[in-house]
Every structure is written in C-alpha cells, then in structure tokens.
PDB file of N, CA and C in Angstrom:
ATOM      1  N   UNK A   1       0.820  -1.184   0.000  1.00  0.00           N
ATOM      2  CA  UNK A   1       0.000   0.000   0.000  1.00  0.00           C
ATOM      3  C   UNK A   1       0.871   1.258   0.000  1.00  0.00           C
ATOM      4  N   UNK A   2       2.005   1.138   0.643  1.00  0.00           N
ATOM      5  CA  UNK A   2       2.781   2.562   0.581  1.00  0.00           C
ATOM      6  C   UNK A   2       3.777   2.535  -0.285  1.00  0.00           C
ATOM      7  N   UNK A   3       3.885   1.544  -0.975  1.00  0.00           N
ATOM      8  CA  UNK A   3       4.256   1.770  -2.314  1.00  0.00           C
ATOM      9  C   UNK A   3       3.241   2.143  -3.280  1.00  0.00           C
ATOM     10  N   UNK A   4       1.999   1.738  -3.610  1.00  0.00           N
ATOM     11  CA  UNK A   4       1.460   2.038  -4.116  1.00  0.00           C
ATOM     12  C   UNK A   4       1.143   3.944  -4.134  1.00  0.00           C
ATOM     13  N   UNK A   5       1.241   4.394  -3.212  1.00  0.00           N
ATOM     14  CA  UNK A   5       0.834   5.657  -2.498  1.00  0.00           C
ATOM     15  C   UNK A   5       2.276   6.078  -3.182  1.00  0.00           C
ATOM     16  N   UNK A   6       3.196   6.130  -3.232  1.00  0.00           N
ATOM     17  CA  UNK A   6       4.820   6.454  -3.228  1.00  0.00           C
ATOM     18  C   UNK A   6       4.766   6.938  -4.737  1.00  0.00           C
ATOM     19  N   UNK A   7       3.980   5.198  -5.722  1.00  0.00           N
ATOM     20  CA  UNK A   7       4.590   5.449  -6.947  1.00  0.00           C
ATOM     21  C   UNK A   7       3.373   6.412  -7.385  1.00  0.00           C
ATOM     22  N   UNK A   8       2.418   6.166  -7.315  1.00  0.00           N
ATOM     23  CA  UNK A   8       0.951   7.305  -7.667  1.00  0.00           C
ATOM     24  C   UNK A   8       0.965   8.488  -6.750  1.00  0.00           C
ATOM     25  N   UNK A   9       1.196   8.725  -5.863  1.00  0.00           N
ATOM     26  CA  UNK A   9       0.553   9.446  -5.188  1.00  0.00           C
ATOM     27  C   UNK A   9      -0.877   9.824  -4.574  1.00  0.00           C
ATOM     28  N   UNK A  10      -1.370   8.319  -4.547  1.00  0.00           N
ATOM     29  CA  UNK A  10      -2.769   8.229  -4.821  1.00  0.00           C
ATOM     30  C   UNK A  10      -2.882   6.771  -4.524  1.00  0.00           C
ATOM     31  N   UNK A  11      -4.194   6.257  -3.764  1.00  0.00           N
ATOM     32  CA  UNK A  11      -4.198   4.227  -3.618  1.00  0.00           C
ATOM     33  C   UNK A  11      -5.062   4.761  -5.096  1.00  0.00           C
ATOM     34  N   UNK A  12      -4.202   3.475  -5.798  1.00  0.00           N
ATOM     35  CA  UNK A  12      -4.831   2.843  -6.879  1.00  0.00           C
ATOM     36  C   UNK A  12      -5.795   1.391  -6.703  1.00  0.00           C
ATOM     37  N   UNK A  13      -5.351   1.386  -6.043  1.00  0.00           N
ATOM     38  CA  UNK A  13      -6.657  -0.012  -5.202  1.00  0.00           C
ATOM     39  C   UNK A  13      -7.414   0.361  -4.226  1.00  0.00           C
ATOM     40  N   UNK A  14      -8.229  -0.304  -3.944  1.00  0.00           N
ATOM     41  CA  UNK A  14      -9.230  -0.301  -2.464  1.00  0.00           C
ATOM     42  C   UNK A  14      -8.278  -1.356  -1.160  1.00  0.00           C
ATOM     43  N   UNK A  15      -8.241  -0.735   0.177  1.00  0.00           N
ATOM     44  CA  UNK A  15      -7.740  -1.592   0.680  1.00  0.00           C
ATOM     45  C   UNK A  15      -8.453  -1.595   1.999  1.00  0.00           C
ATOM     46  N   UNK A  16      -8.101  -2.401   2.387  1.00  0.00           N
ATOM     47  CA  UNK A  16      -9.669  -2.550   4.002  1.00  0.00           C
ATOM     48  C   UNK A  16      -9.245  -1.401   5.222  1.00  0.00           C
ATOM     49  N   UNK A  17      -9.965  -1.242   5.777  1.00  0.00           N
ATOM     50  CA  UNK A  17     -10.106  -0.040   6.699  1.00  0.00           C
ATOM     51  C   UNK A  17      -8.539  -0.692   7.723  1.00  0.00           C
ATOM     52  N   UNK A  18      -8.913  -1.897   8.506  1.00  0.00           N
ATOM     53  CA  UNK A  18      -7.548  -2.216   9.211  1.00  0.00           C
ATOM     54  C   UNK A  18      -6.024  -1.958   8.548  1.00  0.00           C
ATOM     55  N   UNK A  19      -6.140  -2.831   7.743  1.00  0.00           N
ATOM     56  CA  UNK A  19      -4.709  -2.359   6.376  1.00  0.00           C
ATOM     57  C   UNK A  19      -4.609  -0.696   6.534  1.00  0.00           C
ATOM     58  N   UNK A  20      -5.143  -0.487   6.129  1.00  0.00           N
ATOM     59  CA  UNK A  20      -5.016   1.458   6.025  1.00  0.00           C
ATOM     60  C   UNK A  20      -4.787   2.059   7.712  1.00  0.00           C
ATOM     61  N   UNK A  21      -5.603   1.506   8.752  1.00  0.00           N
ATOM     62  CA  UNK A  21      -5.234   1.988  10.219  1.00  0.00           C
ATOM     63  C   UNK A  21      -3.476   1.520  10.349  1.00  0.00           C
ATOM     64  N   UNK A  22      -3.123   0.123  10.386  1.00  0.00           N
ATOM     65  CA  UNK A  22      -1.796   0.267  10.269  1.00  0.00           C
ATOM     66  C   UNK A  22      -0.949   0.503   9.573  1.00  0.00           C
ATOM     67  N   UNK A  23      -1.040   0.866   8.137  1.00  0.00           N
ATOM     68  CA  UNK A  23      -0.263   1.425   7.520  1.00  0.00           C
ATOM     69  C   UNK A  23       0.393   3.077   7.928  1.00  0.00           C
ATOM     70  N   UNK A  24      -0.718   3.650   8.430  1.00  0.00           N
ATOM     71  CA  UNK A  24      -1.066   4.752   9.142  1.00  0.00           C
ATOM     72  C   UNK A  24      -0.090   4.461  10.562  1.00  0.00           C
ATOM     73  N   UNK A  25      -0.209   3.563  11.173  1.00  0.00           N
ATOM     74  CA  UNK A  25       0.458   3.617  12.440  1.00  0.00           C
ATOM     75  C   UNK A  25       2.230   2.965  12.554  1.00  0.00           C
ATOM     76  N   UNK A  26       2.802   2.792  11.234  1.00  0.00           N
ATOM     77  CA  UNK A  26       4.365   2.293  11.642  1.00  0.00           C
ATOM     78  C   UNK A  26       4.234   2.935  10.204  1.00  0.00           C
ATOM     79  N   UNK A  27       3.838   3.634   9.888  1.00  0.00           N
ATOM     80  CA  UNK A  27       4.841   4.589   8.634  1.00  0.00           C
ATOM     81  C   UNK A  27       5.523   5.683   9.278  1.00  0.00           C
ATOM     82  N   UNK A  28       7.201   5.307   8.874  1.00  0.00           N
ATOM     83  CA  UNK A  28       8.224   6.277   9.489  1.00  0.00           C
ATOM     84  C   UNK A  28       7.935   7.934   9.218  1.00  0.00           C
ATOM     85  N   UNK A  29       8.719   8.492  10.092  1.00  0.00           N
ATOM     86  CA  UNK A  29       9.009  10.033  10.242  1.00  0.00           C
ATOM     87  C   UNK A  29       9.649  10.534   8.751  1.00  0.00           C
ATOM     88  N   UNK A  30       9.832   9.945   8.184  1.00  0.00           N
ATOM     89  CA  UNK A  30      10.514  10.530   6.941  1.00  0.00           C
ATOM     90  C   UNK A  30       9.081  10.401   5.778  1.00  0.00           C
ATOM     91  N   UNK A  31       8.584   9.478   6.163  1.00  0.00           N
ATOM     92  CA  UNK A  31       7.660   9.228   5.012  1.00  0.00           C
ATOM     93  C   UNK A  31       6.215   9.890   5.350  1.00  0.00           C
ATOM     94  N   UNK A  32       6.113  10.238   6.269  1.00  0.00           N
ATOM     95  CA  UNK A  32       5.021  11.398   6.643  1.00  0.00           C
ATOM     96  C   UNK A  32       5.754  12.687   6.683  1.00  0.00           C
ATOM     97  N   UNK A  33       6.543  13.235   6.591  1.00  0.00           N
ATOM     98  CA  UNK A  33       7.109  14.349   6.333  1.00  0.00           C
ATOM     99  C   UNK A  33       7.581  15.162   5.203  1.00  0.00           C
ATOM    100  N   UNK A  34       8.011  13.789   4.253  1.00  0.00           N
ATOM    101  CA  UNK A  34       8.140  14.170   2.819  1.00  0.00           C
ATOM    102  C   UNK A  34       7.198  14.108   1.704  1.00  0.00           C
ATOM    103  N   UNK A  35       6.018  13.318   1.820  1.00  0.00           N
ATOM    104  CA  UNK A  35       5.286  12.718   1.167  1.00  0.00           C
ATOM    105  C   UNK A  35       3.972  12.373   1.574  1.00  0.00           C
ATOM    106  N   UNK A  36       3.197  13.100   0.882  1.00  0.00           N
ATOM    107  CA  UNK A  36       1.533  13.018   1.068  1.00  0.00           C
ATOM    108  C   UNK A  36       0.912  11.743   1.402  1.00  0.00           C
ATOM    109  N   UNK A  37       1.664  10.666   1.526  1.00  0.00           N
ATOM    110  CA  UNK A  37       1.256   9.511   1.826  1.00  0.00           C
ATOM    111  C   UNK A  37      -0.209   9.433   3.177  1.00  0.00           C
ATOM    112  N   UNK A  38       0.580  10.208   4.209  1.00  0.00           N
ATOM    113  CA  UNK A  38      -0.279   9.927   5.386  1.00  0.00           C
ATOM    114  C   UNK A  38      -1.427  10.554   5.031  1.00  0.00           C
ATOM    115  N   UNK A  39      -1.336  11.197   4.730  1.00  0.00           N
ATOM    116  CA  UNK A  39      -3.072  12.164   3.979  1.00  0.00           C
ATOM    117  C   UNK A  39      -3.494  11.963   3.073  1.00  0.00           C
ATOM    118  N   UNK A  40      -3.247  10.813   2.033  1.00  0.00           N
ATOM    119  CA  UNK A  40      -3.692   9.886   1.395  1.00  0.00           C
ATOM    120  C   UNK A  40      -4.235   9.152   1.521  1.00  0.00           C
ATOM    121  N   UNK A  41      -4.117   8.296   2.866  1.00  0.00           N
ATOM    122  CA  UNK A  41      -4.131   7.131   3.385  1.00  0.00           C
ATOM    123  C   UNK A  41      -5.333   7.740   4.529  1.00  0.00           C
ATOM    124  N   UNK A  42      -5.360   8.648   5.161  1.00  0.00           N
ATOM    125  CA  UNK A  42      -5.854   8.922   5.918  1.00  0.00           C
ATOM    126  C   UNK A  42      -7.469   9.480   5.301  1.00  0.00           C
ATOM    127  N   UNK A  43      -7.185  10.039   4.056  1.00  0.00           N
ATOM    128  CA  UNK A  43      -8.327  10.212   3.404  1.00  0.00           C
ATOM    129  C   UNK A  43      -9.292   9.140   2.997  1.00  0.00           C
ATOM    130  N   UNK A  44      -8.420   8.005   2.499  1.00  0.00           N
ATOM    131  CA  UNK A  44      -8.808   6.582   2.105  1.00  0.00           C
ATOM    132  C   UNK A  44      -9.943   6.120   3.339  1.00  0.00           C
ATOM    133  N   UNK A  45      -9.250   6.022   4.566  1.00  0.00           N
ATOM    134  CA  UNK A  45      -9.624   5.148   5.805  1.00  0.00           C
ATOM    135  C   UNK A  45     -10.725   6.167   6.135  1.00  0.00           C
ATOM    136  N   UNK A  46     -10.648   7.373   6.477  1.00  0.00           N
ATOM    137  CA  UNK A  46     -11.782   8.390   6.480  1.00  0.00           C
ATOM    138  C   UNK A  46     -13.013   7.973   5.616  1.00  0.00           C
ATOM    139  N   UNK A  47     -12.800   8.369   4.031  1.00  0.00           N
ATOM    140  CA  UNK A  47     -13.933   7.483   3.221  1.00  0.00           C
ATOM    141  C   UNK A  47     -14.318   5.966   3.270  1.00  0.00           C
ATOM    142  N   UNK A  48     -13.438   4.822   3.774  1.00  0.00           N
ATOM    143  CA  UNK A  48     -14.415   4.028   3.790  1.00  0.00           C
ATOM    144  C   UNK A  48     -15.181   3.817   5.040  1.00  0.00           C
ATOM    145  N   UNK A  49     -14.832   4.711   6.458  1.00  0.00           N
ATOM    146  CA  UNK A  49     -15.732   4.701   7.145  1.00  0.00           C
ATOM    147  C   UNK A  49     -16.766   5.412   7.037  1.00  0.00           C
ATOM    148  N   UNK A  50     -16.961   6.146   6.040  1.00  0.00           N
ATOM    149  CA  UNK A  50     -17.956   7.184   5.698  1.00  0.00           C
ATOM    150  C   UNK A  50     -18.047   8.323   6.678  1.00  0.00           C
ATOM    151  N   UNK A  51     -16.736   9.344   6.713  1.00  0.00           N
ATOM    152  CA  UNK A  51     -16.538  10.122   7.694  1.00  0.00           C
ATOM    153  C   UNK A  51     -16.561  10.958   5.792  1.00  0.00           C
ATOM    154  N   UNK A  52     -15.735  10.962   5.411  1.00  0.00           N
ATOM    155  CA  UNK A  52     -15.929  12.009   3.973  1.00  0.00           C
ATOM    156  C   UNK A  52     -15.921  10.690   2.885  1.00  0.00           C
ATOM    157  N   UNK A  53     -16.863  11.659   1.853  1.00  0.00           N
ATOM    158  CA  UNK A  53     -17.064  10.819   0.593  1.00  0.00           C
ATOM    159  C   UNK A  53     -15.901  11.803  -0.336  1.00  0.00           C
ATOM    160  N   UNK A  54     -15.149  10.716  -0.971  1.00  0.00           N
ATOM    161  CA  UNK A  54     -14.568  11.480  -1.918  1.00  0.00           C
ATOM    162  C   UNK A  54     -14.709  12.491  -3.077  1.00  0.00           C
ATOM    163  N   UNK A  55     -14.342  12.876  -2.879  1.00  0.00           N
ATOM    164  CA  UNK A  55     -14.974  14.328  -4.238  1.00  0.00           C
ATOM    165  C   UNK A  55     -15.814  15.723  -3.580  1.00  0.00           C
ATOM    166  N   UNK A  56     -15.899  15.376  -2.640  1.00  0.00           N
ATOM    167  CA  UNK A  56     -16.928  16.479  -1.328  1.00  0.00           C
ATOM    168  C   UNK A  56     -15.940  17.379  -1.508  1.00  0.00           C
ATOM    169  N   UNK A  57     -16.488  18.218  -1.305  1.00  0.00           N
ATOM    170  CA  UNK A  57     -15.646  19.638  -0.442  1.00  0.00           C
ATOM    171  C   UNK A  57     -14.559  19.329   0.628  1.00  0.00           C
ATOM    172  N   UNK A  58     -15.367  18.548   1.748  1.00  0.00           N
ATOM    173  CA  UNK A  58     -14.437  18.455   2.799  1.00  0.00           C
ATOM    174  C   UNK A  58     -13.121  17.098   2.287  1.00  0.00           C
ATOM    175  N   UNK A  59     -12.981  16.553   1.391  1.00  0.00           N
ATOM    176  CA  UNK A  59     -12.370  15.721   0.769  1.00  0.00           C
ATOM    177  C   UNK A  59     -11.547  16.626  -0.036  1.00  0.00           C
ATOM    178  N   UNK A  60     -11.944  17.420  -0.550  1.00  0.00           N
ATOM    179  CA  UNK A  60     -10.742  18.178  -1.202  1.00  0.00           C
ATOM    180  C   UNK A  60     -10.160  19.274  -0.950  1.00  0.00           C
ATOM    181  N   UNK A  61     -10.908  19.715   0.499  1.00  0.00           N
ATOM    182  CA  UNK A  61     -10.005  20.769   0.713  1.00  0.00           C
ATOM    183  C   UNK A  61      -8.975  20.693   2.120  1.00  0.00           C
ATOM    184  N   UNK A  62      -8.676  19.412   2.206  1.00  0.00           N
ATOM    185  CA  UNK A  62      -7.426  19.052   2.946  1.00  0.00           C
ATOM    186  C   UNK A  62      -6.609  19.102   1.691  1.00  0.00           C
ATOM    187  N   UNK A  63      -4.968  19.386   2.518  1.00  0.00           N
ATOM    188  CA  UNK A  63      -4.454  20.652   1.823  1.00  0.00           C
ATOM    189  C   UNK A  63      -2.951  19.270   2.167  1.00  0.00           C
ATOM    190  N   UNK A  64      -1.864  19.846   1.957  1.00  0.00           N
ATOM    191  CA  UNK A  64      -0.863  18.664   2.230  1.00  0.00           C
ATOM    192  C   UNK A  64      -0.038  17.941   3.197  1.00  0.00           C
ATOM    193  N   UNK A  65      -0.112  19.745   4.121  1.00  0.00           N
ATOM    194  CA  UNK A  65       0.374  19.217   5.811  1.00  0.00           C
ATOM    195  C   UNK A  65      -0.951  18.570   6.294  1.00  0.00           C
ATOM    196  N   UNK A  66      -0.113  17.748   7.536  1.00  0.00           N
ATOM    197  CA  UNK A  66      -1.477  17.170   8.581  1.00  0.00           C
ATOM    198  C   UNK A  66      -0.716  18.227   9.565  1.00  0.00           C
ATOM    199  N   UNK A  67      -2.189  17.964  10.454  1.00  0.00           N
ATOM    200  CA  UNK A  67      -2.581  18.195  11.480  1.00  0.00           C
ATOM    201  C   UNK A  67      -3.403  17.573  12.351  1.00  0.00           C
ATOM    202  N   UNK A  68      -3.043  17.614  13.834  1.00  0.00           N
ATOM    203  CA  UNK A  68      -3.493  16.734  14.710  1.00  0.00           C
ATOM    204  C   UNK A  68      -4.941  17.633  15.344  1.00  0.00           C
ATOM    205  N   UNK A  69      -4.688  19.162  15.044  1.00  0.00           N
ATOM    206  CA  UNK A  69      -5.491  19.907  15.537  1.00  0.00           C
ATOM    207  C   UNK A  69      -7.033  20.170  14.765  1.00  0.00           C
ATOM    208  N   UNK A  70      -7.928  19.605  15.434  1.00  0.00           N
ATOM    209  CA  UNK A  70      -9.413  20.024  14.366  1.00  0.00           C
ATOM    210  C   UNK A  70      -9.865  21.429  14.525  1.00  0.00           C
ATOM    211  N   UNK A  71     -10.616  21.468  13.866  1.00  0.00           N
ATOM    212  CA  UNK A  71     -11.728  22.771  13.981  1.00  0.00           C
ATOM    213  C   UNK A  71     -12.012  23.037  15.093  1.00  0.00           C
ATOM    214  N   UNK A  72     -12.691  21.655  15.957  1.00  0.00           N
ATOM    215  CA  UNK A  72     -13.572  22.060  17.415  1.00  0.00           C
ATOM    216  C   UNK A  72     -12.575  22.528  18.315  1.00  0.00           C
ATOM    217  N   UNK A  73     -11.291  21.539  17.954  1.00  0.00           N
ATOM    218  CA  UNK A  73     -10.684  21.834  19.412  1.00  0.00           C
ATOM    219  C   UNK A  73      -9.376  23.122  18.644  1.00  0.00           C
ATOM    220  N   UNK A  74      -9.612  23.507  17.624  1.00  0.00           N
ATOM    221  CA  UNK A  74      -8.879  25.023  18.071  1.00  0.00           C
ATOM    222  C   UNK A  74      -9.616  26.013  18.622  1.00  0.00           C
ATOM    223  N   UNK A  75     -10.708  26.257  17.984  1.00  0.00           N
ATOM    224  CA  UNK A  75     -12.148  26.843  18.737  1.00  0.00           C
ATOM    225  C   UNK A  75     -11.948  26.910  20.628  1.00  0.00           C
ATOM    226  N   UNK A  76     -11.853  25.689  20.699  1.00  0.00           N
ATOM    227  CA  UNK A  76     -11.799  25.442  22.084  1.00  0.00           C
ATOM    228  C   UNK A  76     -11.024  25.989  22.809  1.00  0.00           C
ATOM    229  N   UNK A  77      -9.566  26.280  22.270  1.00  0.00           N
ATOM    230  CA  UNK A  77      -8.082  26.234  22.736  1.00  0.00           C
ATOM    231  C   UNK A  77      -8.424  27.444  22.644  1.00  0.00           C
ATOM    232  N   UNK A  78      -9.111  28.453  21.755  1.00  0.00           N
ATOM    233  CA  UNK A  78      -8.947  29.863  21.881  1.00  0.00           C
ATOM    234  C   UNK A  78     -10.359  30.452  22.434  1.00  0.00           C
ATOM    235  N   UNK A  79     -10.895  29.695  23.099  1.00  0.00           N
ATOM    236  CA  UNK A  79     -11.861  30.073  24.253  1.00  0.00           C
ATOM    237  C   UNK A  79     -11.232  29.795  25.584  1.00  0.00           C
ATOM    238  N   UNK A  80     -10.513  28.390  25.812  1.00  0.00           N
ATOM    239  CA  UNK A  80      -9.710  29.004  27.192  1.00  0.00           C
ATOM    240  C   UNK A  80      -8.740  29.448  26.916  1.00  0.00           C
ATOM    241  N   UNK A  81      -7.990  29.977  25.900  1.00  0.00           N
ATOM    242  CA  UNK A  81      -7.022  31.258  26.152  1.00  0.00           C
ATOM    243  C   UNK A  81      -7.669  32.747  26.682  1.00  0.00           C
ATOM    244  N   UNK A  82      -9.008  32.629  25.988  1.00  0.00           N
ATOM    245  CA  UNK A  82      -9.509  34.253  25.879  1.00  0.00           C
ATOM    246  C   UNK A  82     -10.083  34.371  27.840  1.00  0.00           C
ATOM    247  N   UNK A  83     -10.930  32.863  28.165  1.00  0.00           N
ATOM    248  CA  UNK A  83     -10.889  32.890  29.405  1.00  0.00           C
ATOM    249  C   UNK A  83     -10.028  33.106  30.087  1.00  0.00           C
ATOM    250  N   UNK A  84      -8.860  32.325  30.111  1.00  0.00           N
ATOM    251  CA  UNK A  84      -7.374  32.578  30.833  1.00  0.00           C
ATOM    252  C   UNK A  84      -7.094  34.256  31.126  1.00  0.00           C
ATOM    253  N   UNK A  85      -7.105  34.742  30.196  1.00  0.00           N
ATOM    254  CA  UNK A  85      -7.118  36.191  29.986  1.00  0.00           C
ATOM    255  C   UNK A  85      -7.658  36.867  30.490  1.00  0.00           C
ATOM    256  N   UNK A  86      -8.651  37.030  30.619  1.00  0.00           N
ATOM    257  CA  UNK A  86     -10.166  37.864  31.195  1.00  0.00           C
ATOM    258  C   UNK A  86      -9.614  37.222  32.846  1.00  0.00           C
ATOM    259  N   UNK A  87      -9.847  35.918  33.065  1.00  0.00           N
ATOM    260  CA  UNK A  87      -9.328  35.788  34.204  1.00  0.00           C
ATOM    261  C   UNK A  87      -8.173  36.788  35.224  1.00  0.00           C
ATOM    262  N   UNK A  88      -7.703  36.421  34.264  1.00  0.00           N
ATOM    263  CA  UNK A  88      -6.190  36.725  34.780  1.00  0.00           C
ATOM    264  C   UNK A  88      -6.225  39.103  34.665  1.00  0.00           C
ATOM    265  N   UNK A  89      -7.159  39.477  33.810  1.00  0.00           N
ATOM    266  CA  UNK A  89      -6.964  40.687  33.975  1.00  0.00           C
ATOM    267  C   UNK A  89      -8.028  41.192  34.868  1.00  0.00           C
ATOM    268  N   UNK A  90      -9.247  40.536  35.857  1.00  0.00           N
ATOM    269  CA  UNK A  90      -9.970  40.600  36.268  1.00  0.00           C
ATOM    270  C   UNK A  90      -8.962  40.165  37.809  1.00  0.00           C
ATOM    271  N   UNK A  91      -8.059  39.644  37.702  1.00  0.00           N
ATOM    272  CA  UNK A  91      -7.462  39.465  39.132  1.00  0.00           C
ATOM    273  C   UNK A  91      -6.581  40.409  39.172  1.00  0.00           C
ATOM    274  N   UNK A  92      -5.584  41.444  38.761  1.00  0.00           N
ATOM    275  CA  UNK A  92      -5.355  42.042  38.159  1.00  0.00           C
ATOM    276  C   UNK A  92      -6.100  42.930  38.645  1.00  0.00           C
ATOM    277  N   UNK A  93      -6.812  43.948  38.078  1.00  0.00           N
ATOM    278  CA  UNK A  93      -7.906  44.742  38.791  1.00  0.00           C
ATOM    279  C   UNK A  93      -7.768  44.838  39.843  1.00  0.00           C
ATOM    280  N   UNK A  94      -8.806  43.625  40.361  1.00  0.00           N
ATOM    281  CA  UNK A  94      -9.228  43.463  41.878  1.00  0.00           C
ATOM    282  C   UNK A  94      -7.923  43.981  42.395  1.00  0.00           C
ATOM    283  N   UNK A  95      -6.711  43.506  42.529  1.00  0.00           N
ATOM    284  CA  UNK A  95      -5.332  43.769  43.230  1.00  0.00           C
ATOM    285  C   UNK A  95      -5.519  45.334  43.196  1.00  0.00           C
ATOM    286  N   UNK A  96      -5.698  45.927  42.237  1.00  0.00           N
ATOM    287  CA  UNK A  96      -5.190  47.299  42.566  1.00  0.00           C
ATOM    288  C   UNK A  96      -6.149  48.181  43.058  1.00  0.00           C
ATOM    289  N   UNK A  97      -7.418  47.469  43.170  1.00  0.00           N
ATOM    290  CA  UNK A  97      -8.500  48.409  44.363  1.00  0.00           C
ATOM    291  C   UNK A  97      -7.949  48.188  45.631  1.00  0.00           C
TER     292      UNK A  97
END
C-alpha cells in the first residue's frame, strides 16, 4: 500500500479499513514528512468509514500538511485562552483596588 501511495501518489486499489489503520500507524518520520502519503491514506480510511465521501468539499479541501489539531478543538483552545485572559486581567484589577 505505501508503495502504491509512493509510486501514484494516490491508492490505486481499495484496501480494508484495518490495512489502512496500520499502515497509518508504523509509517516512518521521513515518510510522513516528505510525502503526502499519510493524507492519502488517511483520506482513504476516512472514506471508507464514511466520515468524507470522496470528491466532497471536505475531501478536497485538505491541503498537504497534517494536522493533529481540528476545527472544534482550536475553537476550544482559543476560548480558554480568551478565558485565561479575562481571568487573569480581572485578578489584576481586583489587586489594585
């Protein structure tokens, strides 16, 4: 399979959801770093669980880096920063009454 991915850039076959989870899990640091493989593969295993259908929008507009970070949880990360903040300038305050 990661040859296949290597020489296309693309699975030219169908391969089962497990196959694709470990291919995904002992493909080296060099080969997710240089080469679209993991987001290939990751797109693959995505569509056959029917998380994206290929050709969608959300199928084509992953881009070539990964990321571990989604939508919800950056959202998230910059609601408790903005809390953190407000916190922290609301204690702040108080101190200097």
């Amino acid at each position: 399979m990661l040859s296949d991915c290597n020489v296309h850039a693309q699975l030219t076959q169908h391969y089962p959801p497990g196959d694709l989870q470990e291919a995904l899990s002992t493909m080296g640091a060099d080969q997710k770093e240089y080469t679209d493989c993991y987001d290939v593969i990751q797109r693959a295993l995505l569509a056959d669980l029917g998380r994206v259908h290929p050709g969608t929008a959300a199928a084509t507009e992953q881009g070539g880096g990964s990321t571990f970070l989604t939508t919800p949880l950056i959202i998230l990360i910059g609601i408790a920063g903005f809390a953190a903040g407000a916190v922290t300038y609301l204690g702040v305050r108080a101190r200097r009454k």
